[in-house]
C-alpha atoms as a PDB file:
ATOM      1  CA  UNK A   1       0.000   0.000   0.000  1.00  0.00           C
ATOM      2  CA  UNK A   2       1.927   3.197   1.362  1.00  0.00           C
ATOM      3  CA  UNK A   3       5.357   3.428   2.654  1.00  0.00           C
ATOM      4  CA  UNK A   4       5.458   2.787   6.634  1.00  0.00           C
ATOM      5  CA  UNK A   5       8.027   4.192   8.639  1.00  0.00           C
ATOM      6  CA  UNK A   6       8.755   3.845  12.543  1.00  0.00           C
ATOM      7  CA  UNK A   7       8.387   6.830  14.534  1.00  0.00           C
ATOM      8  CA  UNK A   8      10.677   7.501  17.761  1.00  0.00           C
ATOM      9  CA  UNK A   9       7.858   5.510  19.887  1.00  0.00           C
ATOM     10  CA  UNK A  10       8.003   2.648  17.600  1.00  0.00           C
ATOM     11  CA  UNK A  11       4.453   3.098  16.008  1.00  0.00           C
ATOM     12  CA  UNK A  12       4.485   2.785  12.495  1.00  0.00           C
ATOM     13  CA  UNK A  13       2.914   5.587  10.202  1.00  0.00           C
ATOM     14  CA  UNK A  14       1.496   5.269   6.807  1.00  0.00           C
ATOM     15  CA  UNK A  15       2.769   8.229   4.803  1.00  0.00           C
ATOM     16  CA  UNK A  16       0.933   7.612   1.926  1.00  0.00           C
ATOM     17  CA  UNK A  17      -2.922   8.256   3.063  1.00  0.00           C
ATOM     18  CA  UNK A  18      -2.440  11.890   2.748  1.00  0.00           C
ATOM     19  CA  UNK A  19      -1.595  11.983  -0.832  1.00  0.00           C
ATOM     20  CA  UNK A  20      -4.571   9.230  -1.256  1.00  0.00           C
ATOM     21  CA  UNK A  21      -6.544  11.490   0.526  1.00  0.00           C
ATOM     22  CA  UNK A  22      -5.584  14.646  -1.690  1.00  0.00           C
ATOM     23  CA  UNK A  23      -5.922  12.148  -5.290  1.00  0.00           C
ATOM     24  CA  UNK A  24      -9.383  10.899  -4.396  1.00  0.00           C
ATOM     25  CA  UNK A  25     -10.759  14.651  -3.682  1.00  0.00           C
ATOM     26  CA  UNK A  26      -9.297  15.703  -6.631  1.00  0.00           C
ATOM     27  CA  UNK A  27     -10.550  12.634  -8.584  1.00  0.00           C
ATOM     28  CA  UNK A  28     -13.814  13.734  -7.504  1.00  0.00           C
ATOM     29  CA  UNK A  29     -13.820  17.507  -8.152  1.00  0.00           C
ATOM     30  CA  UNK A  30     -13.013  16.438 -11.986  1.00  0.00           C
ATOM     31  CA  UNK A  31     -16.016  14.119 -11.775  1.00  0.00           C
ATOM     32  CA  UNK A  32     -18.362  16.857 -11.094  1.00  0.00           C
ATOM     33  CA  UNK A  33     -17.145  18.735 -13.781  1.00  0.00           C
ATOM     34  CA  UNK A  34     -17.439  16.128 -16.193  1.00  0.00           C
ATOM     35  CA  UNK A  35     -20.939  16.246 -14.646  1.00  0.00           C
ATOM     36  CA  UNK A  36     -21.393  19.687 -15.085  1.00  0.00           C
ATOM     37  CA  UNK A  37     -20.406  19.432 -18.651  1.00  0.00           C
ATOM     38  CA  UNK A  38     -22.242  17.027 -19.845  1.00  0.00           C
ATOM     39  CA  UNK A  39     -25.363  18.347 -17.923  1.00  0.00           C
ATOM     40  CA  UNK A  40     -25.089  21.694 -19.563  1.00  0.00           C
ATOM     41  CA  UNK A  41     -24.074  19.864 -23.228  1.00  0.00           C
ATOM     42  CA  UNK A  42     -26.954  17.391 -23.462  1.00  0.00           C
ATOM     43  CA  UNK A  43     -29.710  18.757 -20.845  1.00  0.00           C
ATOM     44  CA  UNK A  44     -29.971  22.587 -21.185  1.00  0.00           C
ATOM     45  CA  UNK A  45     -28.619  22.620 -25.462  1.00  0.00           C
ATOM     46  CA  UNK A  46     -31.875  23.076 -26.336  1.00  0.00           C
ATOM     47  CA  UNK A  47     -32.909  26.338 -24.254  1.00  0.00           C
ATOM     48  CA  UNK A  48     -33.237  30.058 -25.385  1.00  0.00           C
ATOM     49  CA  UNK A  49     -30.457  30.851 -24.066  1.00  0.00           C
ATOM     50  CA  UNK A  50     -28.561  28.348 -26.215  1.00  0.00           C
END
């Protein structure tokens, strides 16, 4: 999974879930765009607006 390493009390500490963290909430903003997109490309073309 992540890289462990051993702290000075001997508990070990995944360093990796932070950058997991930080990928999977950017992962998601991008999804919503996509969302967003498409929404506003195949929902609201057909509008007055448009």
């Amino acid at each position: 999974m992540g890289r462990f390493e051993r702290t000075r009390t001997g508990r070990a500490v995944d360093e990796g879930t932070p950058v997991l963290a930080i990928g999977l909430v950017l992962a998601a903003v991008a999804a919503l765009i996509h969302v967003y997109i498409f929404v506003l490309e195949s929902l609201q073309w057909t509008g007055d607006a448009a």
